[in-house]
PDB file of N, CA and C in Angstrom:
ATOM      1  N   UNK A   1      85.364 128.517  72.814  1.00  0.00           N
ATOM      2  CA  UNK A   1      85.380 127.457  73.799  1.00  0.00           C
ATOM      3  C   UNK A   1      86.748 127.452  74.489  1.00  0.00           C
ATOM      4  N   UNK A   2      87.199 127.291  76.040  1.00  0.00           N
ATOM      5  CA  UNK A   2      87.817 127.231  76.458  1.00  0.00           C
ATOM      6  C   UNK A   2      88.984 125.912  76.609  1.00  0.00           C
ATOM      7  N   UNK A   3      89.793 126.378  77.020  1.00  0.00           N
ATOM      8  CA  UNK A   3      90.661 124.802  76.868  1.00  0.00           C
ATOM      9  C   UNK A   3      90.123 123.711  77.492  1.00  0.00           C
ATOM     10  N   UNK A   4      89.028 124.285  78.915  1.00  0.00           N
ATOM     11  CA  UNK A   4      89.103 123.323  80.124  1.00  0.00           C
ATOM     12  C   UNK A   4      87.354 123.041  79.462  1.00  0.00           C
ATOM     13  N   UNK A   5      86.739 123.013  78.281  1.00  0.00           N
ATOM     14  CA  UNK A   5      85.319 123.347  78.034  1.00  0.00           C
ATOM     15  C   UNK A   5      85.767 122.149  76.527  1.00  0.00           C
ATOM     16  N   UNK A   6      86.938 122.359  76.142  1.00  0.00           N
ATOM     17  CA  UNK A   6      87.590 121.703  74.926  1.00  0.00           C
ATOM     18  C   UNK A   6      87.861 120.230  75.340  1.00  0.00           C
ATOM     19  N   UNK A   7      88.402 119.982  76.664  1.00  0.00           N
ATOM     20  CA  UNK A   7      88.734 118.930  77.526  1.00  0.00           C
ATOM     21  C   UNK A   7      87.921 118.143  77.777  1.00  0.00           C
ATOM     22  N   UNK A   8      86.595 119.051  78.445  1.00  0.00           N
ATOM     23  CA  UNK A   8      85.646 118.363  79.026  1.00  0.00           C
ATOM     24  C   UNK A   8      84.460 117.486  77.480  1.00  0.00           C
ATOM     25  N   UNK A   9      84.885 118.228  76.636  1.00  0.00           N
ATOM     26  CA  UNK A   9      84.419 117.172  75.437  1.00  0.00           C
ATOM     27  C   UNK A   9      85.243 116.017  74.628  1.00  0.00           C
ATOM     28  N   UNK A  10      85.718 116.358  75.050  1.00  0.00           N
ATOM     29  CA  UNK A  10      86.804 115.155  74.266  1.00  0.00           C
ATOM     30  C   UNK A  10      86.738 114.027  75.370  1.00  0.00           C
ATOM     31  N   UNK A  11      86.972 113.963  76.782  1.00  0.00           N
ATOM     32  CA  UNK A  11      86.502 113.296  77.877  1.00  0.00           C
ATOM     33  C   UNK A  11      84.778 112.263  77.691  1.00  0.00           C
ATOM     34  N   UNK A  12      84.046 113.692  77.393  1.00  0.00           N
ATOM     35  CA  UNK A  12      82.697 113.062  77.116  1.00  0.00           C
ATOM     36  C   UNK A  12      82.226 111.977  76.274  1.00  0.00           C
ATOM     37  N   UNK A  13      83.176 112.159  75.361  1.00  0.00           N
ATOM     38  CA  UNK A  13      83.413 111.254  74.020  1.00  0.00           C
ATOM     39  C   UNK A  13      83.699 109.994  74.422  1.00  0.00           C
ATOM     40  N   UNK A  14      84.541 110.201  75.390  1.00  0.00           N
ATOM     41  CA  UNK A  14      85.580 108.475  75.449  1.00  0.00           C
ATOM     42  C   UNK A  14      84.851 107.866  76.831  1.00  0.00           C
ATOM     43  N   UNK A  15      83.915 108.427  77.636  1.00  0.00           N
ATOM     44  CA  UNK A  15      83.469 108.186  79.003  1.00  0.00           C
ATOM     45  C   UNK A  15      81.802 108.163  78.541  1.00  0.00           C
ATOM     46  N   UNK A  16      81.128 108.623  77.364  1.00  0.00           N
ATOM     47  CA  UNK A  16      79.767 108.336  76.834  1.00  0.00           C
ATOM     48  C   UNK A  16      78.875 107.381  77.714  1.00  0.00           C
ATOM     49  N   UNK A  17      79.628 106.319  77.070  1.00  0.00           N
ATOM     50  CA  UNK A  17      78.986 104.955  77.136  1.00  0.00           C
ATOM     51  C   UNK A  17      79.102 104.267  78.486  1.00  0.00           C
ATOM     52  N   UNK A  18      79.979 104.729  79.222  1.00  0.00           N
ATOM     53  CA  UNK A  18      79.543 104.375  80.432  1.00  0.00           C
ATOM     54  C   UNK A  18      78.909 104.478  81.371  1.00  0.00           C
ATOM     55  N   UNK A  19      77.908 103.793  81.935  1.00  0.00           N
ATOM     56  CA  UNK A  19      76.817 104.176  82.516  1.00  0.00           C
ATOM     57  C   UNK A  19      76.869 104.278  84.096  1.00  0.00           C
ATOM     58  N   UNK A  20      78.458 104.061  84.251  1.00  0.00           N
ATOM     59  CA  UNK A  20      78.921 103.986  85.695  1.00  0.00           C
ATOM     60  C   UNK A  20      79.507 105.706  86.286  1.00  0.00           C
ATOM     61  N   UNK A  21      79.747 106.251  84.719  1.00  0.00           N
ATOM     62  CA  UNK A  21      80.331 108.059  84.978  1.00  0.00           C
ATOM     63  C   UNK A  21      78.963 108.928  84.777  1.00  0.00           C
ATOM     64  N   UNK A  22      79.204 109.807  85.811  1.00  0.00           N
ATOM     65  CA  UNK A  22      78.679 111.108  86.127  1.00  0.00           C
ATOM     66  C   UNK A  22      79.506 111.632  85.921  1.00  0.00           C
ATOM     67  N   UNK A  23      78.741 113.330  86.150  1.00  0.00           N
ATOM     68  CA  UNK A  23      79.548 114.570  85.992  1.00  0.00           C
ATOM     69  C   UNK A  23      79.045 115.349  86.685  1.00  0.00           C
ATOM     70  N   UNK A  24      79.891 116.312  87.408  1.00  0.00           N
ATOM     71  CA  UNK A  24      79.384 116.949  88.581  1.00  0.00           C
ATOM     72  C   UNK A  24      80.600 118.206  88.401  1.00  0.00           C
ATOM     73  N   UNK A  25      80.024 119.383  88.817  1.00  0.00           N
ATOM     74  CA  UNK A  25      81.053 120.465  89.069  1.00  0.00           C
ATOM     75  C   UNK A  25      81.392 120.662  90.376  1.00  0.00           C
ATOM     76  N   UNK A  26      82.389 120.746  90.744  1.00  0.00           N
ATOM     77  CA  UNK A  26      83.360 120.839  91.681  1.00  0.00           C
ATOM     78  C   UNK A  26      84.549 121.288  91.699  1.00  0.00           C
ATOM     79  N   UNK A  27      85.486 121.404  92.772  1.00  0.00           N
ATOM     80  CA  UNK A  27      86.490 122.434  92.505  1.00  0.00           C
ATOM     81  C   UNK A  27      86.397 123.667  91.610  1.00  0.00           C
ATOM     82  N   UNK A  28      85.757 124.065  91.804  1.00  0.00           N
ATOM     83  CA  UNK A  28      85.829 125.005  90.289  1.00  0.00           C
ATOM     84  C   UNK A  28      86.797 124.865  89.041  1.00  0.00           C
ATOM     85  N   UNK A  29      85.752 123.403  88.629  1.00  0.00           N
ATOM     86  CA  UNK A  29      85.961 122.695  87.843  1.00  0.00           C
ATOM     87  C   UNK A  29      85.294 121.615  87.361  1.00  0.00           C
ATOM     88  N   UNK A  30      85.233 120.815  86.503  1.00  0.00           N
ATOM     89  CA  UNK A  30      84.200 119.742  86.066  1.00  0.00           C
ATOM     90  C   UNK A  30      84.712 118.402  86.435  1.00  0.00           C
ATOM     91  N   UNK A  31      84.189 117.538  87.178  1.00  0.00           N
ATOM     92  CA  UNK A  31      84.544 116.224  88.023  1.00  0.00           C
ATOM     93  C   UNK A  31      83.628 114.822  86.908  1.00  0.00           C
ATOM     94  N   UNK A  32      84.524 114.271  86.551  1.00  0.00           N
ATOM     95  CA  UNK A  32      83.772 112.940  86.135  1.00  0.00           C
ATOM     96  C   UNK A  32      83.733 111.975  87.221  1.00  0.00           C
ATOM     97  N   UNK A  33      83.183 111.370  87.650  1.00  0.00           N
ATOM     98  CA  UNK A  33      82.596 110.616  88.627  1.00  0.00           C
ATOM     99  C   UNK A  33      82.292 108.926  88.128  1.00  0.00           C
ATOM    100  N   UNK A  34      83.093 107.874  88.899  1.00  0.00           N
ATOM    101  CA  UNK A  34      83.112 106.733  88.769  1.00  0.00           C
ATOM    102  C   UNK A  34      82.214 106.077  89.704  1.00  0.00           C
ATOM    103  N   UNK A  35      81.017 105.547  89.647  1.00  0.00           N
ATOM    104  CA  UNK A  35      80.431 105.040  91.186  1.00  0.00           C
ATOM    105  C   UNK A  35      80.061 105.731  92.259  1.00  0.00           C
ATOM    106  N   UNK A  36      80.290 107.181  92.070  1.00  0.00           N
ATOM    107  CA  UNK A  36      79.981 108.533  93.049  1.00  0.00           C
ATOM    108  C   UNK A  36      81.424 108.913  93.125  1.00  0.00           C
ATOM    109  N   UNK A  37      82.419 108.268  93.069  1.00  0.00           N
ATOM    110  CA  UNK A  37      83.731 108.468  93.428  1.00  0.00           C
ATOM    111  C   UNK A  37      84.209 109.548  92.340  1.00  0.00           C
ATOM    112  N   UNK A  38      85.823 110.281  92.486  1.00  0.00           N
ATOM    113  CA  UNK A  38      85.955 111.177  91.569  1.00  0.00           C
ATOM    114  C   UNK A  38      87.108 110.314  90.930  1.00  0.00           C
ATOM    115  N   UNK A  39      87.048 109.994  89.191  1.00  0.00           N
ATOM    116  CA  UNK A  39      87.735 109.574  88.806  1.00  0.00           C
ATOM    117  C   UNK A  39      88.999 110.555  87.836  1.00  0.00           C
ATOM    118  N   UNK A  40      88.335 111.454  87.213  1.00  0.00           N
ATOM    119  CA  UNK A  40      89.036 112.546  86.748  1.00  0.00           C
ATOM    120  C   UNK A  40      88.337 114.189  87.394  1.00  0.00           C
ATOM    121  N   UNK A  41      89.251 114.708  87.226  1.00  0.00           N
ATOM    122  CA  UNK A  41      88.763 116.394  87.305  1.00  0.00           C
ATOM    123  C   UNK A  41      89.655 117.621  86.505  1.00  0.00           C
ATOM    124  N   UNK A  42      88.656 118.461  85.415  1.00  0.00           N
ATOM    125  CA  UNK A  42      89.311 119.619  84.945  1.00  0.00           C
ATOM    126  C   UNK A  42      89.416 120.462  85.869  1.00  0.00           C
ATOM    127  N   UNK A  43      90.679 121.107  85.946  1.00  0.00           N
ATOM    128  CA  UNK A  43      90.669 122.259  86.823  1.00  0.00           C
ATOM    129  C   UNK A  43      90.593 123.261  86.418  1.00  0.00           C
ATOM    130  N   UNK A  44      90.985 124.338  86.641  1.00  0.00           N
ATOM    131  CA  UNK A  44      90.680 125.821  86.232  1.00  0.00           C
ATOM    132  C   UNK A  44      91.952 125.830  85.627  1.00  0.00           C
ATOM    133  N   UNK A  45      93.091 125.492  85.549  1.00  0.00           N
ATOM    134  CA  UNK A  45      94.132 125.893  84.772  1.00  0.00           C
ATOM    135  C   UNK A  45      94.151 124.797  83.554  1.00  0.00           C
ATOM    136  N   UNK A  46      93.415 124.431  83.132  1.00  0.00           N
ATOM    137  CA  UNK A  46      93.278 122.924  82.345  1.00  0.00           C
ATOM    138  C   UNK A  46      93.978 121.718  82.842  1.00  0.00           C
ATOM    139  N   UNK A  47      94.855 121.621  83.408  1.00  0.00           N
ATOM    140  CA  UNK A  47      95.345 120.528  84.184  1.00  0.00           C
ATOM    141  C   UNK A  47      94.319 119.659  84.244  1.00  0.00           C
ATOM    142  N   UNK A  48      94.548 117.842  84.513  1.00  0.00           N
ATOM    143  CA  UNK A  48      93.516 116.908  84.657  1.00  0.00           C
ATOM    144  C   UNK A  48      93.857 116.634  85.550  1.00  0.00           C
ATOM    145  N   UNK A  49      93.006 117.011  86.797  1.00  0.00           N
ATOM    146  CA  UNK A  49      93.217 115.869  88.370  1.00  0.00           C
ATOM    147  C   UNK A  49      92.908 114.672  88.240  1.00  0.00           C
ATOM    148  N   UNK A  50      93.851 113.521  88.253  1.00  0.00           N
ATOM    149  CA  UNK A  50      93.635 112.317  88.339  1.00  0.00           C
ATOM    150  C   UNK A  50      93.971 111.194  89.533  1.00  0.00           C
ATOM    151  N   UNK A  51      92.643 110.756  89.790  1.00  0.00           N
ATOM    152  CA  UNK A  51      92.895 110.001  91.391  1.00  0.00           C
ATOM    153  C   UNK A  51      93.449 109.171  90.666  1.00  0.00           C
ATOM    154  N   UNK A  52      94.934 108.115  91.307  1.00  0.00           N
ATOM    155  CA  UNK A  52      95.249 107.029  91.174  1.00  0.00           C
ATOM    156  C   UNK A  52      95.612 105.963  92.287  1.00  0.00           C
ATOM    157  N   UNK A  53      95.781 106.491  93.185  1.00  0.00           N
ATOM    158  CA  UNK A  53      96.388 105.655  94.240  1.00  0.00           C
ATOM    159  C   UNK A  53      97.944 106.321  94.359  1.00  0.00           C
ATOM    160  N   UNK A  54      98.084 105.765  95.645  1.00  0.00           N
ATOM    161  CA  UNK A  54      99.580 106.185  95.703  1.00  0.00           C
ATOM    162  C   UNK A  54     100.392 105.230  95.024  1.00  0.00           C
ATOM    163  N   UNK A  55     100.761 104.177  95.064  1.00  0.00           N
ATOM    164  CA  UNK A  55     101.576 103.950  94.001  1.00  0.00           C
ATOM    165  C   UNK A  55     101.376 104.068  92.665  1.00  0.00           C
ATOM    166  N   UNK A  56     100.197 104.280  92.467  1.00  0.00           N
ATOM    167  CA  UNK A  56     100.409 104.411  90.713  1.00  0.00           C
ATOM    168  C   UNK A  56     100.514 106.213  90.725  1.00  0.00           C
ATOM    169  N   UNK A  57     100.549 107.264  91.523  1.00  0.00           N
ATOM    170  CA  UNK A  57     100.890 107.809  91.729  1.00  0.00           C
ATOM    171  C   UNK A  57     102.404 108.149  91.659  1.00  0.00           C
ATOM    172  N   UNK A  58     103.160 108.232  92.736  1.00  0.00           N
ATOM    173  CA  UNK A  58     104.578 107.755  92.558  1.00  0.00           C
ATOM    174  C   UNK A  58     105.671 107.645  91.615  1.00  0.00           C
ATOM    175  N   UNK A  59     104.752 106.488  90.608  1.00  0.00           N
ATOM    176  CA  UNK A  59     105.152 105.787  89.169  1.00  0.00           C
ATOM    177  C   UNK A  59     104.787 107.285  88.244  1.00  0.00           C
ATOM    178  N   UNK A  60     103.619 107.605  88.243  1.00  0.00           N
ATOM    179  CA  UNK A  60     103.388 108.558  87.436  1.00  0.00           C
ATOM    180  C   UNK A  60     104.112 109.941  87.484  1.00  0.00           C
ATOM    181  N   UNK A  61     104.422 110.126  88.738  1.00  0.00           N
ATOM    182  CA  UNK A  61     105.089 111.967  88.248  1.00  0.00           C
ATOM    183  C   UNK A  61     106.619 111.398  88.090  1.00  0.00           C
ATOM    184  N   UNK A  62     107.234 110.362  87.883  1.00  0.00           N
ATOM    185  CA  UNK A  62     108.598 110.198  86.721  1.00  0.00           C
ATOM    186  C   UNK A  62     108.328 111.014  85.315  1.00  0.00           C
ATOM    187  N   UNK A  63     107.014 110.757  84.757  1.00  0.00           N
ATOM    188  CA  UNK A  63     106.711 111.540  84.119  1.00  0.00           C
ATOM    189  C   UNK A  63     106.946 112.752  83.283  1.00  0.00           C
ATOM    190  N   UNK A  64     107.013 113.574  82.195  1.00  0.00           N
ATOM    191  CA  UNK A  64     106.966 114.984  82.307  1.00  0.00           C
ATOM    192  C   UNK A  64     105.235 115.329  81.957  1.00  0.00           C
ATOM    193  N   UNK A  65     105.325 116.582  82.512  1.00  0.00           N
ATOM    194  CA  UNK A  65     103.839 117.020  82.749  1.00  0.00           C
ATOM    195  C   UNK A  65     103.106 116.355  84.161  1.00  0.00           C
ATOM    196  N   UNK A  66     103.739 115.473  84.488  1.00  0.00           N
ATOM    197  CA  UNK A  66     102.844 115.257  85.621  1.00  0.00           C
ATOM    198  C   UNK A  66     103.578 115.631  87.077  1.00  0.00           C
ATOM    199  N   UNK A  67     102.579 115.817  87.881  1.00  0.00           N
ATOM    200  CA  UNK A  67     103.307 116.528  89.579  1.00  0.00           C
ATOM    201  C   UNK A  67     102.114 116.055  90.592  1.00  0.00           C
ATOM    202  N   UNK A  68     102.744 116.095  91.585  1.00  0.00           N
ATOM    203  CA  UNK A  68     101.372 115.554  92.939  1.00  0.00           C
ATOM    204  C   UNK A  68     100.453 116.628  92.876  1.00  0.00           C
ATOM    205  N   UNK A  69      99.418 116.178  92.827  1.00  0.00           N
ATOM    206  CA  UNK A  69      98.390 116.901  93.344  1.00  0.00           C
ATOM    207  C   UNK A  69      97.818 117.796  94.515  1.00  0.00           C
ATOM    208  N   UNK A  70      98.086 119.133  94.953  1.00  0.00           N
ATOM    209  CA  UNK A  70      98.288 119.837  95.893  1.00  0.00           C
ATOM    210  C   UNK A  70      96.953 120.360  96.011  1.00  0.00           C
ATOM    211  N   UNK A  71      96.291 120.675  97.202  1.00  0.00           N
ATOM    212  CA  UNK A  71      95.068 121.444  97.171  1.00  0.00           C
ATOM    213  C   UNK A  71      95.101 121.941  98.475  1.00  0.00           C
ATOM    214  N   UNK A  72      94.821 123.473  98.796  1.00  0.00           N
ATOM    215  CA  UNK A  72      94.760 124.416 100.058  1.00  0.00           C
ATOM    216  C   UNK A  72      96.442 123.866 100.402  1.00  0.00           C
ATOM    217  N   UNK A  73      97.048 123.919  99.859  1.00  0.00           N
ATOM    218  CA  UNK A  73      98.725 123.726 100.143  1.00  0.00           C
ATOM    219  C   UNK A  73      98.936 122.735 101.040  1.00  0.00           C
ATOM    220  N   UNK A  74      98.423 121.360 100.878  1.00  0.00           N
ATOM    221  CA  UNK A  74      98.574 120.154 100.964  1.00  0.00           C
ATOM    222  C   UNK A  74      98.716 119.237  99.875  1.00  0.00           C
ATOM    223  N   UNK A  75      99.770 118.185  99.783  1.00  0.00           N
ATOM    224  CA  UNK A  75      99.575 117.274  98.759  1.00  0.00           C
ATOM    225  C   UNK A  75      99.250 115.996  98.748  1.00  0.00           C
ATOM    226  N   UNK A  76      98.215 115.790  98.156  1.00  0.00           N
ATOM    227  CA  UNK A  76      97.142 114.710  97.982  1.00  0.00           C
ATOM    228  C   UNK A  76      97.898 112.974  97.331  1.00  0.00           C
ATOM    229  N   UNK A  77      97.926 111.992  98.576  1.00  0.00           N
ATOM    230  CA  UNK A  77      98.996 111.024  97.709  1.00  0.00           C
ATOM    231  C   UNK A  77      98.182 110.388  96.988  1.00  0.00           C
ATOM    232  N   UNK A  78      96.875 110.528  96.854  1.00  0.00           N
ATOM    233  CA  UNK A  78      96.526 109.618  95.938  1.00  0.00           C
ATOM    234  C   UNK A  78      96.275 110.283  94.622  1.00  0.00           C
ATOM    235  N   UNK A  79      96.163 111.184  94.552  1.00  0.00           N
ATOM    236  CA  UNK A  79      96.571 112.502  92.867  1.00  0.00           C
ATOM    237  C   UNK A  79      96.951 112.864  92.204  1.00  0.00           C
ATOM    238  N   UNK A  80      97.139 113.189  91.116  1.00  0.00           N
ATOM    239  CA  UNK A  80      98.087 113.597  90.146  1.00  0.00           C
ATOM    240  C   UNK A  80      97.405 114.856  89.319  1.00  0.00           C
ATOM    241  N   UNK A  81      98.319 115.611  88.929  1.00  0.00           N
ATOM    242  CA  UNK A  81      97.935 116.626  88.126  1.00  0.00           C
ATOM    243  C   UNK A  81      98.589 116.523  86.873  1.00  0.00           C
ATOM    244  N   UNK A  82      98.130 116.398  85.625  1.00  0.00           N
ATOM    245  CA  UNK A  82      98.853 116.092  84.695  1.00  0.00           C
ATOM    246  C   UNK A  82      98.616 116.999  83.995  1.00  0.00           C
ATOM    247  N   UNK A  83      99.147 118.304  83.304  1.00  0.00           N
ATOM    248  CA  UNK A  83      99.511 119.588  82.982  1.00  0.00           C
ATOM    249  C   UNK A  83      98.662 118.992  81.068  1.00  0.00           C
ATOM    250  N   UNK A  84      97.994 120.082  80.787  1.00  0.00           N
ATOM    251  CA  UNK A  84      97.276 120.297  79.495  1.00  0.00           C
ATOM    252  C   UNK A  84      97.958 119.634  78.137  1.00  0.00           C
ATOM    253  N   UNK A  85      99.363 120.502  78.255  1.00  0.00           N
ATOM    254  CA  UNK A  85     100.171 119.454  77.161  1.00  0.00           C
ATOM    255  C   UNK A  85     100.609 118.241  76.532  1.00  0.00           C
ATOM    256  N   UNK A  86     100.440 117.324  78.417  1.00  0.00           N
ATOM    257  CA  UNK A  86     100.830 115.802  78.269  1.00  0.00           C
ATOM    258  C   UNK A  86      99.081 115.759  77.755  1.00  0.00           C
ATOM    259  N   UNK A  87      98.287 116.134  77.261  1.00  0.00           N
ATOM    260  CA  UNK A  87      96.729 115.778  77.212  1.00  0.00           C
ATOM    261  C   UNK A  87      96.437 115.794  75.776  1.00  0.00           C
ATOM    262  N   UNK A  88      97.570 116.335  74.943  1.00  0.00           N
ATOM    263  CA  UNK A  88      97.221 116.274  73.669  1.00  0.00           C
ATOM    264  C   UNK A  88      96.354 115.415  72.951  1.00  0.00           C
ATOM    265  N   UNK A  89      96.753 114.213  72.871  1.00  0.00           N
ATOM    266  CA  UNK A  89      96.284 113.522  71.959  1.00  0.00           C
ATOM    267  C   UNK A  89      95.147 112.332  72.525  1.00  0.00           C
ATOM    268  N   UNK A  90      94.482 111.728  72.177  1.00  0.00           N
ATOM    269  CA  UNK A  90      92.977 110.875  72.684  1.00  0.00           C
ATOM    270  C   UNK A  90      93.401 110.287  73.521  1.00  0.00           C
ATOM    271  N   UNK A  91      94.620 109.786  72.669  1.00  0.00           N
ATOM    272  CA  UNK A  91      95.200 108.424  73.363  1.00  0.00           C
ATOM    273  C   UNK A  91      96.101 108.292  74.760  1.00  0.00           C
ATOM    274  N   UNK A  92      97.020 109.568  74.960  1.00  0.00           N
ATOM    275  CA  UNK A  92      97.025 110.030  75.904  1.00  0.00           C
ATOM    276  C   UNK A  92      95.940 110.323  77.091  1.00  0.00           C
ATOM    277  N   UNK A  93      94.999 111.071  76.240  1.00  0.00           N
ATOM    278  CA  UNK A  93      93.926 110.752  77.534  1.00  0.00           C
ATOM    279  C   UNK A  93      93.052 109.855  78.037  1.00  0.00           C
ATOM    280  N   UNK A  94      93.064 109.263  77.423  1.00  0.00           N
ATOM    281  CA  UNK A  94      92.546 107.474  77.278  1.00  0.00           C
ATOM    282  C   UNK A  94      93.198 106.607  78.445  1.00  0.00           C
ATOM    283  N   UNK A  95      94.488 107.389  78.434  1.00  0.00           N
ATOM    284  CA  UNK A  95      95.424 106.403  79.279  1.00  0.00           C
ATOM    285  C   UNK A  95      95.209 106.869  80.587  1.00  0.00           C
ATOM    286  N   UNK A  96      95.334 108.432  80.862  1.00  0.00           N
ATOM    287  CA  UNK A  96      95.178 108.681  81.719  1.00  0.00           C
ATOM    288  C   UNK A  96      93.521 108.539  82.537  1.00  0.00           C
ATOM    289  N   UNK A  97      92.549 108.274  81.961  1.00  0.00           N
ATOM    290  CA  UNK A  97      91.239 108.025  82.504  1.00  0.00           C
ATOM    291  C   UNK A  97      91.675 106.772  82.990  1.00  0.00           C
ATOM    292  N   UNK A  98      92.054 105.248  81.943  1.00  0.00           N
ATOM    293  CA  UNK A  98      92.678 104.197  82.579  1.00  0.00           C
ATOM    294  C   UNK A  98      92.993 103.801  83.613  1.00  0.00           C
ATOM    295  N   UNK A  99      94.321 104.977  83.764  1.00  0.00           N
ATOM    296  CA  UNK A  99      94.671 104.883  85.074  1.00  0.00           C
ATOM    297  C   UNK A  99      94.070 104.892  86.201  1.00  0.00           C
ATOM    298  N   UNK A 100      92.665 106.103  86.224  1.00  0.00           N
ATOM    299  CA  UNK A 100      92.264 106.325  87.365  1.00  0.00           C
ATOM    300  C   UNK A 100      90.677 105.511  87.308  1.00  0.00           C
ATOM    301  N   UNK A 101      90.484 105.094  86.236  1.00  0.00           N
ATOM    302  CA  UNK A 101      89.142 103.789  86.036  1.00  0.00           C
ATOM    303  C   UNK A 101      90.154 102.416  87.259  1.00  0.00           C
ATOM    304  N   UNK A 102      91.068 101.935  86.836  1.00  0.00           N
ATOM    305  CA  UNK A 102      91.688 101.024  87.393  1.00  0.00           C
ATOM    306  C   UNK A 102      91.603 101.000  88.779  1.00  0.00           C
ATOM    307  N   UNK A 103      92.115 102.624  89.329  1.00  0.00           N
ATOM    308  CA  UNK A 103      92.315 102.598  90.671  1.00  0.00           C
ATOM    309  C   UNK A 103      90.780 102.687  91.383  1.00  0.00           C
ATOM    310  N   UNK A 104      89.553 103.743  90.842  1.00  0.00           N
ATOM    311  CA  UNK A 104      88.567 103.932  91.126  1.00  0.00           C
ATOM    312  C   UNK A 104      87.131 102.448  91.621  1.00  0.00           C
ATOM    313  N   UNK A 105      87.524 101.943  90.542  1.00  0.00           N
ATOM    314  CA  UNK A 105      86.935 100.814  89.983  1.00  0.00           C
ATOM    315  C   UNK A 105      87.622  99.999  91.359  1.00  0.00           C
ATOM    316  N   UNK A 106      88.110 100.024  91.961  1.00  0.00           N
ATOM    317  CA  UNK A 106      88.261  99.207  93.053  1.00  0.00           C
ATOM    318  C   UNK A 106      88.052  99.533  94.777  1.00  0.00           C
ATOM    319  N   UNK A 107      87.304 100.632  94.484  1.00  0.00           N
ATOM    320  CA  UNK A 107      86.913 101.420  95.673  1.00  0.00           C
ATOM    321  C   UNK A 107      85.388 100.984  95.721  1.00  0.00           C
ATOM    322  N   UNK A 108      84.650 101.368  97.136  1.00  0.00           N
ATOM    323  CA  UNK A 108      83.446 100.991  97.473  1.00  0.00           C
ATOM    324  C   UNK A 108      82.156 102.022  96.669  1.00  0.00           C
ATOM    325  N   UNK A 109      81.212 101.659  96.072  1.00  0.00           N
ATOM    326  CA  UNK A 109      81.017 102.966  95.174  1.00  0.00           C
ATOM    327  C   UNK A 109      80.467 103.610  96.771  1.00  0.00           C
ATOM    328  N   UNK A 110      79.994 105.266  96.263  1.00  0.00           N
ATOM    329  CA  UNK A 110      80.285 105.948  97.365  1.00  0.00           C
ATOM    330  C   UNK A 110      78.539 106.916  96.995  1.00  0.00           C
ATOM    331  N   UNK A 111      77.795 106.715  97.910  1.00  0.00           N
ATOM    332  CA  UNK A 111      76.608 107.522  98.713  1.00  0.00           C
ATOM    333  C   UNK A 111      75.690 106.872  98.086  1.00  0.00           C
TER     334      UNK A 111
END
């Protein structure tokens, strides 16, 4: 099993029970989905794309492991990429879904 296949279960675990997440592949990568919206995403390098908003953005790459979110060599202010290592432990990733449940969870759900 791969790191980004290792991720996407441990995710599954803590996002189960909610009946508000989907999962969808995208980026070439696996997208959990808040309301249609994208709340987390594995990427191909295991990194977790996490929508937050721009300021909780901002706040977050003080961070280590975390950096803006860049895609086709643009950077995304409402994103974060938070590198495999800061992902160790549940609770860590717990926090980081948090983050982007918080910001998601206040958007219009979408299609």
């Amino acid at each position: 099993m791969t790191i980004s296949e290792q991720l996407a279960e441990r995710i599954r675990g803590l996002v189960a029970l909610d009946p508000r997440v989907t999962e969808k592949r995208m980026f070439g990568g696996i997208c959990f989905l808040l309301n249609g919206r994208i709340l987390i995403c594995i990427r191909r390098t295991g990194s977790l794309l996490v929508q937050c908003g721009a300021a909780a953005a901002a706040e977050a790459t003080r961070q280590p492991g975390v950096t803006p979110m860049t895609m086709a060599g643009r950077q995304q202010p409402n994103c974060i990429d938070v590198d495999d290592d800061s992902l160790e432990s549940d609770d860590r990733l717990r926090h980081w879904i948090g983050v982007a449940e918080r910001y998601v969870a206040g958007l219009p759900p979408k299609g």
